[in-house]
C-alpha atoms as a PDB file:
ATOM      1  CA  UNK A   1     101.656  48.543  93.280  1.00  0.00           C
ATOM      2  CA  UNK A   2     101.379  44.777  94.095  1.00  0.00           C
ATOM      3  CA  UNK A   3     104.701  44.642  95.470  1.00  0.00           C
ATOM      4  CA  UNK A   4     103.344  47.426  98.377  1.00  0.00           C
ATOM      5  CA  UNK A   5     100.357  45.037  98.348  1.00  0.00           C
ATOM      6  CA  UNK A   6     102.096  42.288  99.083  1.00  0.00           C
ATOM      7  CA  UNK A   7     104.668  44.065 101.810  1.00  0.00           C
ATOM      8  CA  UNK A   8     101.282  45.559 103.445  1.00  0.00           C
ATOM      9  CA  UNK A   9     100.369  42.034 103.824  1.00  0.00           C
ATOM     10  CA  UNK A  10     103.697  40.589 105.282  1.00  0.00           C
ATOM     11  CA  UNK A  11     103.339  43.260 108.025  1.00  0.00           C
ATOM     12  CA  UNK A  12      99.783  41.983 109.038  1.00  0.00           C
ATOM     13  CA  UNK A  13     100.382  38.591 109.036  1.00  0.00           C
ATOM     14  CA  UNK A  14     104.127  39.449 110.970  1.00  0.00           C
ATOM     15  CA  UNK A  15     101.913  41.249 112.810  1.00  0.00           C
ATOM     16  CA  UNK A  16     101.840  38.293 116.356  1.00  0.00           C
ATOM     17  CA  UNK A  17     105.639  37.590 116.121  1.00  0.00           C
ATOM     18  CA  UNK A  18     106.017  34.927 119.011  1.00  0.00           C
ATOM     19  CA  UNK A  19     106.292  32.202 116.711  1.00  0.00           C
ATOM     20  CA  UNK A  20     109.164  34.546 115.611  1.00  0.00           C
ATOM     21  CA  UNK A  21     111.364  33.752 118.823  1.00  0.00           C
ATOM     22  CA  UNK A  22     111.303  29.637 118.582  1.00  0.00           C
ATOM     23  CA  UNK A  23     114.825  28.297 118.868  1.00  0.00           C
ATOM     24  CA  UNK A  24     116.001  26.326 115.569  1.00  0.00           C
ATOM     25  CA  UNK A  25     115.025  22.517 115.429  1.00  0.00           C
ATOM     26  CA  UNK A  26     117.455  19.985 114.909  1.00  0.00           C
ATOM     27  CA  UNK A  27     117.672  16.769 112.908  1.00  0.00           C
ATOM     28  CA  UNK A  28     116.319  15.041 115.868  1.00  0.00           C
ATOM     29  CA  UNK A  29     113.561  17.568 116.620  1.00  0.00           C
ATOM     30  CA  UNK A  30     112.142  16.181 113.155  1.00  0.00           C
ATOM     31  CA  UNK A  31     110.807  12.531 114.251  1.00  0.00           C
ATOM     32  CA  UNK A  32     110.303  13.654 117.892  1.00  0.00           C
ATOM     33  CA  UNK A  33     108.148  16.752 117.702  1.00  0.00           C
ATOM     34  CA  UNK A  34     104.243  17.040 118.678  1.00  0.00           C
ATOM     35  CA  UNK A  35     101.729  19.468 116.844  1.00  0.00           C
ATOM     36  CA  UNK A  36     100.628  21.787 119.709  1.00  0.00           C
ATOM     37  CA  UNK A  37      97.357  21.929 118.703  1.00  0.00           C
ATOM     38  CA  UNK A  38      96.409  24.730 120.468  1.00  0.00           C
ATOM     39  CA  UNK A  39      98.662  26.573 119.105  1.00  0.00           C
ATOM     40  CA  UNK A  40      98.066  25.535 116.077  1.00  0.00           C
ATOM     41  CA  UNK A  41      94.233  26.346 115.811  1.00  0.00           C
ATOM     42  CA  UNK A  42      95.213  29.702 117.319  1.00  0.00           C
ATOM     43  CA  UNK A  43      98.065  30.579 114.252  1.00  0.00           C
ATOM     44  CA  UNK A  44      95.149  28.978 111.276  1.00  0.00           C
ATOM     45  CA  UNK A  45      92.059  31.331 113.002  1.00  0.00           C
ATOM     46  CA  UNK A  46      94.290  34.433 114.086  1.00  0.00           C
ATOM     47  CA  UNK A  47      96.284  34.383 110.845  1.00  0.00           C
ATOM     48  CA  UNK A  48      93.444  33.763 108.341  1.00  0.00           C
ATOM     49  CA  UNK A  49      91.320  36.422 110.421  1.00  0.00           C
ATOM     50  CA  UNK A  50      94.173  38.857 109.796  1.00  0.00           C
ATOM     51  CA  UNK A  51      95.032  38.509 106.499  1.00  0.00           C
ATOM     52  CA  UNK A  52      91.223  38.137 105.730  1.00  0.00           C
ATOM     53  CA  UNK A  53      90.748  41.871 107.231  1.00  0.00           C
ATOM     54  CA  UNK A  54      93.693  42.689 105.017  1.00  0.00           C
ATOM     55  CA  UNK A  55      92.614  41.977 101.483  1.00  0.00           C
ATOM     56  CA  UNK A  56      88.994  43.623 102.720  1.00  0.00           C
ATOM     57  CA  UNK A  57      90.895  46.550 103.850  1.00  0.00           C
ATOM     58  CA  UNK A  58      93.173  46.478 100.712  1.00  0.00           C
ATOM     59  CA  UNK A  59      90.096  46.187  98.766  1.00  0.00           C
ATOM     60  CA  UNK A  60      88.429  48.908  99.755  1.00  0.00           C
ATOM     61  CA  UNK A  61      91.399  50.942  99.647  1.00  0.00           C
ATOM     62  CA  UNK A  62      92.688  50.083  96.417  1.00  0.00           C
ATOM     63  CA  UNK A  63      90.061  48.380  93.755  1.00  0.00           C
ATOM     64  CA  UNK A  64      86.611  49.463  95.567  1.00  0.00           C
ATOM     65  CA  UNK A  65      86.486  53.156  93.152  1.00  0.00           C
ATOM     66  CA  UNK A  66      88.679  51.537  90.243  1.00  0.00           C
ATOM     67  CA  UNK A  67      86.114  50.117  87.194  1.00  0.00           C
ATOM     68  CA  UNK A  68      86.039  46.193  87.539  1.00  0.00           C
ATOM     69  CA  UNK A  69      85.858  44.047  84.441  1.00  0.00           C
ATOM     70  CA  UNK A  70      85.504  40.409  83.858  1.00  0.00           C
ATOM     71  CA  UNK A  71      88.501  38.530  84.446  1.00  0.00           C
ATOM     72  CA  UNK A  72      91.404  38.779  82.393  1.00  0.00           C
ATOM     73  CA  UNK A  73      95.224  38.269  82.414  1.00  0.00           C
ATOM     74  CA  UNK A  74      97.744  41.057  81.159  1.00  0.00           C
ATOM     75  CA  UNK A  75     101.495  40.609  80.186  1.00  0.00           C
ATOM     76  CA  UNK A  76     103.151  43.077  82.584  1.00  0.00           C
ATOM     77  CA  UNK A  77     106.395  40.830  82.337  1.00  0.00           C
ATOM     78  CA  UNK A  78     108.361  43.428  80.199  1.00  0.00           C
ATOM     79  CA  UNK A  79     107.633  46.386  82.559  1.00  0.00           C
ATOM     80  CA  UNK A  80     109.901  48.216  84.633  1.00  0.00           C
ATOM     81  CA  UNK A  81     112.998  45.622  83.885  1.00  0.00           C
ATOM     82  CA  UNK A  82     111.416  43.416  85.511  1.00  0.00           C
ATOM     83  CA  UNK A  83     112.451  44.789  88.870  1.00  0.00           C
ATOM     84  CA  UNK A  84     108.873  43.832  89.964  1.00  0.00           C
ATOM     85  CA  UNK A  85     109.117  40.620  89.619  1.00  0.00           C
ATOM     86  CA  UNK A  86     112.177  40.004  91.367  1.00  0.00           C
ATOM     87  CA  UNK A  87     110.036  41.794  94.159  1.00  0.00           C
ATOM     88  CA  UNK A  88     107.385  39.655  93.847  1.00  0.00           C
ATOM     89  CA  UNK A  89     109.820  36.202  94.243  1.00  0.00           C
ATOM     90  CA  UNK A  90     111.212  38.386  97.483  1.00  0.00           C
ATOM     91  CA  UNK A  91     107.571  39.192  98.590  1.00  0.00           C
ATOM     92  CA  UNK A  92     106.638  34.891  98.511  1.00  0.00           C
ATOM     93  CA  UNK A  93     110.137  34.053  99.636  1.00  0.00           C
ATOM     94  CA  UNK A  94     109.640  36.097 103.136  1.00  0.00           C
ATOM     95  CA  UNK A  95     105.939  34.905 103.209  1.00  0.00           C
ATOM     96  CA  UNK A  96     106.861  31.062 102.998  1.00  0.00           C
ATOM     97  CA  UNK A  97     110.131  31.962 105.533  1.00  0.00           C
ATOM     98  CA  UNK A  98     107.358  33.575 108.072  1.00  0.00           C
ATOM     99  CA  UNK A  99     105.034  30.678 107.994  1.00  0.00           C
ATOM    100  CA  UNK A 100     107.402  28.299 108.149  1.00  0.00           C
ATOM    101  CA  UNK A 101     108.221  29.552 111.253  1.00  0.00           C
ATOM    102  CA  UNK A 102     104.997  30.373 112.476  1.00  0.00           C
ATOM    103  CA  UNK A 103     104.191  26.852 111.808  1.00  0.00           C
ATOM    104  CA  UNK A 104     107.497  25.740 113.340  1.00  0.00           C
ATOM    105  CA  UNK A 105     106.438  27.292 116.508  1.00  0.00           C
ATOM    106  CA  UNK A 106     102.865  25.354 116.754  1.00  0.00           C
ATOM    107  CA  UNK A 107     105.447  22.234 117.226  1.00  0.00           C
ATOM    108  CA  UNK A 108     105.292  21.041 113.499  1.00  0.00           C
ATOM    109  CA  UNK A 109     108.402  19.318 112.207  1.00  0.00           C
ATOM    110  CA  UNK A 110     110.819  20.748 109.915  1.00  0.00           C
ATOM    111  CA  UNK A 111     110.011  19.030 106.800  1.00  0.00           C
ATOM    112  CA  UNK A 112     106.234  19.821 106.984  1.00  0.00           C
ATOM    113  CA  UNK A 113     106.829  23.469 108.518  1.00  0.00           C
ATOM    114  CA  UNK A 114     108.818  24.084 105.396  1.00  0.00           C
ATOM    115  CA  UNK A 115     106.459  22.446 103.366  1.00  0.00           C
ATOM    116  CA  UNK A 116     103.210  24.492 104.267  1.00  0.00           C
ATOM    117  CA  UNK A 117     105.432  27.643 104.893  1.00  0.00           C
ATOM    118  CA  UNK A 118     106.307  27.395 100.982  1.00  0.00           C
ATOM    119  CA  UNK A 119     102.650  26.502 100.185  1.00  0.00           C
ATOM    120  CA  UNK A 120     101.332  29.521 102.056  1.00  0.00           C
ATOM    121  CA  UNK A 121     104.140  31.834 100.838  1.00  0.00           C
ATOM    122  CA  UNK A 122     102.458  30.945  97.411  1.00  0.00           C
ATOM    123  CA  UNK A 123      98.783  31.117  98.431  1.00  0.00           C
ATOM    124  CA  UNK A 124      98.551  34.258 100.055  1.00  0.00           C
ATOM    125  CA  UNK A 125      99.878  36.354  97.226  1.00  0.00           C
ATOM    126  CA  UNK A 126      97.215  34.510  95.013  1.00  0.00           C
ATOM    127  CA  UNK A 127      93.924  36.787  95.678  1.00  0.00           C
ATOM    128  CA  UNK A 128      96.520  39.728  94.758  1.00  0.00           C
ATOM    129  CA  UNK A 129      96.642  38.148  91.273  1.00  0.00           C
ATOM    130  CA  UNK A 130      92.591  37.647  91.249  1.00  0.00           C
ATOM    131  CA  UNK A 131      91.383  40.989  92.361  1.00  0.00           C
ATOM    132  CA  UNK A 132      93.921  42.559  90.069  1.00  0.00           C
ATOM    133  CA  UNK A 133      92.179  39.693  87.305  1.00  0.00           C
ATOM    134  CA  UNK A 134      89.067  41.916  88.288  1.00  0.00           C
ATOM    135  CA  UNK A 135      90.050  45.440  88.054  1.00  0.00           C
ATOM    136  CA  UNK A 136      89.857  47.001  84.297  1.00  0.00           C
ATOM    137  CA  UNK A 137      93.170  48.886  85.166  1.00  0.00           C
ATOM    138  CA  UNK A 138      95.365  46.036  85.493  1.00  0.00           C
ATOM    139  CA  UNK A 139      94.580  42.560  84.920  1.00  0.00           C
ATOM    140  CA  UNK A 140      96.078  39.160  86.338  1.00  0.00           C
ATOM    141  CA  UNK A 141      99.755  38.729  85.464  1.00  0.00           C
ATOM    142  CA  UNK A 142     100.930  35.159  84.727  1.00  0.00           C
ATOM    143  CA  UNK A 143     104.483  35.925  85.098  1.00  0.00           C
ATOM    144  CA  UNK A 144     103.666  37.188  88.482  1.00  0.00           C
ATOM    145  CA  UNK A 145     102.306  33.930  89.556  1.00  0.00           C
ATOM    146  CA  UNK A 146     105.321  32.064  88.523  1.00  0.00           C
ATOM    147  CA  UNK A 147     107.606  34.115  90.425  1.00  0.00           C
ATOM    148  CA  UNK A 148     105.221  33.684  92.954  1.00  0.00           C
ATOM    149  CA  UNK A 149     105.843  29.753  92.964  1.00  0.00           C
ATOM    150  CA  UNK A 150     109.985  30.412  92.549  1.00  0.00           C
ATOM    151  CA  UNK A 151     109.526  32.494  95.644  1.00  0.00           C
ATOM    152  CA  UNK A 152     108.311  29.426  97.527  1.00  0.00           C
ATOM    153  CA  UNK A 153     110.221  26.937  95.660  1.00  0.00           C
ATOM    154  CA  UNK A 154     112.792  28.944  96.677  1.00  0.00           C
ATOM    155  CA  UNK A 155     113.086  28.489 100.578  1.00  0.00           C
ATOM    156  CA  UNK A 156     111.811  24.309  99.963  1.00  0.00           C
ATOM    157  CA  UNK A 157     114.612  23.805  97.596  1.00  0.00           C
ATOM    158  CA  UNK A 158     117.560  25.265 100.102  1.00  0.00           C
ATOM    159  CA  UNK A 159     116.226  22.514 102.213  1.00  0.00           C
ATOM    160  CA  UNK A 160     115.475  19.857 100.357  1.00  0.00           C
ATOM    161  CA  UNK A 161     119.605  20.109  99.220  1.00  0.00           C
ATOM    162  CA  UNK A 162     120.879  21.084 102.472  1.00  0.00           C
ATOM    163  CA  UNK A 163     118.156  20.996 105.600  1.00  0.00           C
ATOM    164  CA  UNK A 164     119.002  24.769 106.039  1.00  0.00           C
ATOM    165  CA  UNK A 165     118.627  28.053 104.257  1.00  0.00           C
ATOM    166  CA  UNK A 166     122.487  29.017 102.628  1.00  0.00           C
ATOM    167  CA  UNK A 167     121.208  31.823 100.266  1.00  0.00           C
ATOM    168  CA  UNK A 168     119.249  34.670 101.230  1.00  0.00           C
ATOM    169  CA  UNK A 169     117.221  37.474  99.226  1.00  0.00           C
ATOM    170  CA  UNK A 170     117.423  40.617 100.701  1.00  0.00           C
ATOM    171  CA  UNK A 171     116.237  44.236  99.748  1.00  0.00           C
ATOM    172  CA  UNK A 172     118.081  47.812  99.802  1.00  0.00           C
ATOM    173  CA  UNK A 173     116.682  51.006  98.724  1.00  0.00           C
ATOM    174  CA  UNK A 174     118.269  54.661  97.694  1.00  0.00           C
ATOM    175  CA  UNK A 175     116.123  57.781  96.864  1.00  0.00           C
ATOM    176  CA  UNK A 176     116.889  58.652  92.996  1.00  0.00           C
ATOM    177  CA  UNK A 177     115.574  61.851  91.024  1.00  0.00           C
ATOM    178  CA  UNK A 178     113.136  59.912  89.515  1.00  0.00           C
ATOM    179  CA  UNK A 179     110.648  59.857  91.553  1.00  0.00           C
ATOM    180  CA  UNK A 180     110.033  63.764  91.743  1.00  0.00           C
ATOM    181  CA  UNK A 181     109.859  63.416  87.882  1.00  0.00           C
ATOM    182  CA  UNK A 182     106.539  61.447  88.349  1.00  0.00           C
ATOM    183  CA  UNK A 183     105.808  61.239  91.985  1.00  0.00           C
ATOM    184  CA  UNK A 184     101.828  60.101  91.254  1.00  0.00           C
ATOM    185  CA  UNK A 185     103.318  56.748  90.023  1.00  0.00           C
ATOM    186  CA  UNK A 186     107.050  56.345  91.701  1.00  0.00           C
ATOM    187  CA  UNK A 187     106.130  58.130  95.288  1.00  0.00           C
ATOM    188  CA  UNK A 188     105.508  61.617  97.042  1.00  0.00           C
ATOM    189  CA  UNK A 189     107.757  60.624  99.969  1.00  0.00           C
ATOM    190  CA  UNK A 190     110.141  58.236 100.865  1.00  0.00           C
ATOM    191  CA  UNK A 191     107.299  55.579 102.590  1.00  0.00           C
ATOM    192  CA  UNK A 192     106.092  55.372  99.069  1.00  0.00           C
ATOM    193  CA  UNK A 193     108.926  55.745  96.903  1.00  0.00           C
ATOM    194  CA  UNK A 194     110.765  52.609  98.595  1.00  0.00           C
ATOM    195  CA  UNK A 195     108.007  50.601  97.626  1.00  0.00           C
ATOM    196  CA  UNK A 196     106.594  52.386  93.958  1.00  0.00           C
ATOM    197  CA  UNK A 197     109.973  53.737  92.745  1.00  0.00           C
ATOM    198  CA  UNK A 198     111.917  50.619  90.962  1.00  0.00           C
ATOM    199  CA  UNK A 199     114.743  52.921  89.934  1.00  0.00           C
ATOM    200  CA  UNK A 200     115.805  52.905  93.495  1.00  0.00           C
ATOM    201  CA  UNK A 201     114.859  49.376  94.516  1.00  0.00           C
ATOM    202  CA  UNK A 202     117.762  46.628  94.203  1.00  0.00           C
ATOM    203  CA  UNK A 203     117.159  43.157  95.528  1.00  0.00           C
ATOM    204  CA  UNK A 204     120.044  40.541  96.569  1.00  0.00           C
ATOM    205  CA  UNK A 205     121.119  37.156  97.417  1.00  0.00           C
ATOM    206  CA  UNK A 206     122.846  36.961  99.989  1.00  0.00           C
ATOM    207  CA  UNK A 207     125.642  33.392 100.119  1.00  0.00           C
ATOM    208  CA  UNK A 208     125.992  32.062 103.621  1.00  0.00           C
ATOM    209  CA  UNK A 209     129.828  31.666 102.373  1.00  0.00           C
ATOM    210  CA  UNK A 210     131.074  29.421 105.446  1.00  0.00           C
ATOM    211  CA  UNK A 211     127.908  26.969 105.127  1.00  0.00           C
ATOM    212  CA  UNK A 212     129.314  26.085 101.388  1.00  0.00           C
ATOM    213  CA  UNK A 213     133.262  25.228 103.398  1.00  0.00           C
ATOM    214  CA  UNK A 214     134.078  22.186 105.233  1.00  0.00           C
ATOM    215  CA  UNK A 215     133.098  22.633 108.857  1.00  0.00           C
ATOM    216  CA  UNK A 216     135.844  23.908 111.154  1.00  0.00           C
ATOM    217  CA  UNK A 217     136.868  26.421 108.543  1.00  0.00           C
ATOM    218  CA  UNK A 218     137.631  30.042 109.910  1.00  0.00           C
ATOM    219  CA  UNK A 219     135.353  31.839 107.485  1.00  0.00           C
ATOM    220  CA  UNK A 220     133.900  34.763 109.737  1.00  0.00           C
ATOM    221  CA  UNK A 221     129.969  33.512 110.071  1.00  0.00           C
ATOM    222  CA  UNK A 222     128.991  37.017 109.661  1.00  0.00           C
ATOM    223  CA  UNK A 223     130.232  37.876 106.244  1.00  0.00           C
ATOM    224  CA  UNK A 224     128.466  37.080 103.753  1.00  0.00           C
ATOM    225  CA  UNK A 225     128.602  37.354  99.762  1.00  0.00           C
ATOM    226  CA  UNK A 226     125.904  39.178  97.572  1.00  0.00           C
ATOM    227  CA  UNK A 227     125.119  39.694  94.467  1.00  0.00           C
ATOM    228  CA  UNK A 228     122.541  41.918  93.383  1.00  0.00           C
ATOM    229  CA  UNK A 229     120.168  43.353  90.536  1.00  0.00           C
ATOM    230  CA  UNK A 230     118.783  46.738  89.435  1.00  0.00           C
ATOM    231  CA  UNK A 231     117.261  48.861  87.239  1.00  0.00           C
ATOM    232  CA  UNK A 232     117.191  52.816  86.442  1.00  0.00           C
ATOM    233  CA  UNK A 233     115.897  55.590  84.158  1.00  0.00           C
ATOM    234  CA  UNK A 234     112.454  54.481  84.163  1.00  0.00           C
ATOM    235  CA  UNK A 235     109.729  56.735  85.293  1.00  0.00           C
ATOM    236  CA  UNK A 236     106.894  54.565  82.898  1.00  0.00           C
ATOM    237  CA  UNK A 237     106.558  50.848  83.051  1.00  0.00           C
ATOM    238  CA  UNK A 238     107.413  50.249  79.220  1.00  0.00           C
ATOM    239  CA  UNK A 239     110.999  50.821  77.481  1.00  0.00           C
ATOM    240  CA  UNK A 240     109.614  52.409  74.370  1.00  0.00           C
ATOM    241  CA  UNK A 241     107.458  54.963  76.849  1.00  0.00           C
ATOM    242  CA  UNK A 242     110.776  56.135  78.599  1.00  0.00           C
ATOM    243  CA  UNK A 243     112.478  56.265  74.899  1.00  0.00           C
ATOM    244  CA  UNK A 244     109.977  59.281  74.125  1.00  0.00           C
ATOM    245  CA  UNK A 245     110.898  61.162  76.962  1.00  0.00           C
ATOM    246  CA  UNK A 246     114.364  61.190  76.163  1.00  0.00           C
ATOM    247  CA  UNK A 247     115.356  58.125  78.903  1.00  0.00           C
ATOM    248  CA  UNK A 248     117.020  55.083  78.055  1.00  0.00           C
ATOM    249  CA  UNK A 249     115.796  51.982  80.855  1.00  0.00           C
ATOM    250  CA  UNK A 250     119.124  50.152  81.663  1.00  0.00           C
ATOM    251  CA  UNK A 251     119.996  47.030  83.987  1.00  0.00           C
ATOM    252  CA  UNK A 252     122.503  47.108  87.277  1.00  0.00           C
ATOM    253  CA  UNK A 253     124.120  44.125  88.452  1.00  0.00           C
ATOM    254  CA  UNK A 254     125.850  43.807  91.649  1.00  0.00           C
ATOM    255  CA  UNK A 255     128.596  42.370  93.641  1.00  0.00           C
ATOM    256  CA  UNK A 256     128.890  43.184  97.475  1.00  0.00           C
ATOM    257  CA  UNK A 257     129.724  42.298 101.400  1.00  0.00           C
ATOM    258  CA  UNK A 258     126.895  41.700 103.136  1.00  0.00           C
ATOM    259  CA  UNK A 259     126.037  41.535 107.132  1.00  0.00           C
ATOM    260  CA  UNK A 260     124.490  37.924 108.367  1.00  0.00           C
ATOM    261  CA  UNK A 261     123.276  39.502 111.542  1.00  0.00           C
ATOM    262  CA  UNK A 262     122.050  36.003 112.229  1.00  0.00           C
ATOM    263  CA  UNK A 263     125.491  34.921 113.232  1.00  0.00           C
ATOM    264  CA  UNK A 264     124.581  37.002 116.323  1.00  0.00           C
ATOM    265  CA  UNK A 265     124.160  34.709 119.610  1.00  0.00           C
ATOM    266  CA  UNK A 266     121.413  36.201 121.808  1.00  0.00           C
ATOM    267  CA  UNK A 267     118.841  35.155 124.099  1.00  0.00           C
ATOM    268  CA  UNK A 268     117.146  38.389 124.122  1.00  0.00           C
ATOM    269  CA  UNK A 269     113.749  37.741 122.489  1.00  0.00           C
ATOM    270  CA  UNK A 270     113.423  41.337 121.348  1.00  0.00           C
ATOM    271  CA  UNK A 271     116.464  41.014 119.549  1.00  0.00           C
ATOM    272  CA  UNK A 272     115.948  37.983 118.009  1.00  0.00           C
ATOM    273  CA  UNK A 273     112.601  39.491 116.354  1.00  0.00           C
ATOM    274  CA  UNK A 274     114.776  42.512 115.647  1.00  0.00           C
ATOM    275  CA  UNK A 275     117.443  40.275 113.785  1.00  0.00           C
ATOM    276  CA  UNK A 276     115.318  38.669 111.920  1.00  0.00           C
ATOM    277  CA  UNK A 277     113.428  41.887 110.189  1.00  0.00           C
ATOM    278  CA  UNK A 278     116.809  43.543 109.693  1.00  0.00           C
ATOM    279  CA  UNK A 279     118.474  40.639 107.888  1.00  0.00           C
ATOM    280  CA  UNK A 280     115.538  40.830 105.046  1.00  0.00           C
ATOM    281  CA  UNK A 281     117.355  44.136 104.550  1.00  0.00           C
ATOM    282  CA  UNK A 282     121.079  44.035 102.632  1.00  0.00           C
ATOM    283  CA  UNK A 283     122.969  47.079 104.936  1.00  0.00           C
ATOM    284  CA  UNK A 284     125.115  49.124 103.346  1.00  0.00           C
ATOM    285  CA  UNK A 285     128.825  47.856 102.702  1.00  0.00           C
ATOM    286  CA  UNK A 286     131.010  48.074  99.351  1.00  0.00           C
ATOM    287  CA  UNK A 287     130.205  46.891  96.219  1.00  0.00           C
ATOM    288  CA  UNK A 288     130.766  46.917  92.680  1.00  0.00           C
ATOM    289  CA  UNK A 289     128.424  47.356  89.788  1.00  0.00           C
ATOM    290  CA  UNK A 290     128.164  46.782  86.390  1.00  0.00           C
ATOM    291  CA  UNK A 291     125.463  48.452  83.442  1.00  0.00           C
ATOM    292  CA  UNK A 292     126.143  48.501  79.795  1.00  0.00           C
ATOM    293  CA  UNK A 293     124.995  52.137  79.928  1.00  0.00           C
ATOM    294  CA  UNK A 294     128.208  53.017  82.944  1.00  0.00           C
ATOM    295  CA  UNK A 295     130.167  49.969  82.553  1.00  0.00           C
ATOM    296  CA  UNK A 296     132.434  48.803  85.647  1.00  0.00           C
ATOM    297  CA  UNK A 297     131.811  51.040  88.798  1.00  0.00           C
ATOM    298  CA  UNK A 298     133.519  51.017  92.131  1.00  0.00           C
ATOM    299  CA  UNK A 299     131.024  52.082  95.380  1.00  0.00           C
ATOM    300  CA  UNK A 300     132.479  52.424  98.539  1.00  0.00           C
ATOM    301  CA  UNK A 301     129.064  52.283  99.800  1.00  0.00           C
ATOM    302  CA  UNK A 302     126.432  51.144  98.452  1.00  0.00           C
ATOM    303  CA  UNK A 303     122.470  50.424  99.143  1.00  0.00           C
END
């Protein structure tokens, strides 16, 4: 459920995406730019007003008839095969990537953009954590707040090594026949069951391939490398749970192509906004997989 939280979230604060269309700085652009400040008190008021209305509104929508309790932490971190947390490090990884930006576009040089983006990315999935803290039903998860921090960590690292961003999570969905099994929990229709059912969910990392050669090499900029992680069987959060219903939880690993639409040269700002949604996405291509429960498995297309 945090995981829809979370996306929910992403949209609202995605929601004004002209900070979405400025051009890539340079190593130059790093000593040499100014703070707009204008446009910087317009992204801190707008985008604290926003995602302000969105907890209220997520609050109301999803803890305001659920019995509250004092605070307390639960270990979720053996539920679902841990296919929620990997969501949750994808979740903070696109949230420090957005600010970043956002904060890249108020004229803010690349070290500090980076650095705030990465310290937002891990703030604003923090009241997530505390209002769950609050709610009898679930409780705050520690392991979700350290994949939180890898999420952020994440996108600071890739530039603290290289001044760029080489590796790239991405997300890919496929409807299973789980969900009708439970639909209250894993989804009634396909809105929800991308984000509820985890059997269908399989998150990447996608390796900029030609960033890691020496430059001139002929590597085509647009093919990528990906390798990916899964889970199925599950239609309750704990192994044993599934066990008494006759279904044995088992991990998916992946190997696969993947599209860098970003190695697409436009000045079109619509499709630079368009670009950069898409590429949070791994498209379909062929891969191959690997369970202990189907061993070695050849897709011709897989998502």
């Amino acid at each position: 459920m945090k995981i829809k939280i979370a996306f929910v979230l992403l949209c609202i604060f995605c929601a004004n995406n002209n900070w979405l269309r400025a051009q890539p700085m340079t190593l130059k652009d790093q000593d040499t730019s100014q703070i707009n400040r204008s446009r910087l008190r317009t992204l801190v008021i707008g985008g604290s007003a926003l995602y302000g209305a969105g907890l209220i509104g997520l609050n109301e929508v999803w803890y305001k008839n659920s019995p509250r309790s004092s605070f307390r932490f639960f270990d979720d971190s053996q539920e679902w095969k841990q296919v929620d947390k990997v969501g949750h490090f994808y979740g903070a990884y696109h949230f420090s990537l957005a600010a970043s930006k956002a904060f890249r576009w108020t004229g803010m040089s690349q070290k500090k953009s980076i650095f705030w983006g990465a310290m937002t990315g891990i703030i604003v999935m923090t009241p997530i954590e505390i209002l769950d803290g609050f709610s009898a039903e679930y409780g705050a998860s520690w392991s979700d707040f350290f994949v939180n921090i890898g999420g952020g960590l994440f996108l600071y690292g890739q530039h603290a090594l290289w001044n760029e961003v080489r590796i790239h999570p991405k997300f890919s969905f496929h409807r299973t026949s789980f969900a009708p099994q439970r639909p209250s929990l894993l989804g009634k229709s396909f809105s929800e069951e991308i984000l509820k059912d985890y059997n269908g969910q399989t998150y990447w990392f996608s390796v900029d391939i030609d960033k890691f050669l020496p430059k001139g090499n002929r590597y085509p900029k647009w093919l990528n490398i990906a390798v990916g992680y899964g889970a199925e069987n599950m239609i309750f959060a704990q192994d044993q749970q599934n066990l008494e219903v006759g279904l044995r939880p088992y991990r998916q690993f992946y190997l696969s192509f993947d599209w860098d639409l970003t190695a697409i040269k436009t000045r079109s700002k619509f499709l630079k906004t368009l670009i950069y949604f898409v590429n949070m996405i791994h498209l379909p291509a062929p891969a191959l997989s690997f369970s202990a429960e189907k061993g070695w498995q050849l897709h011709a297309w897989y998502y």
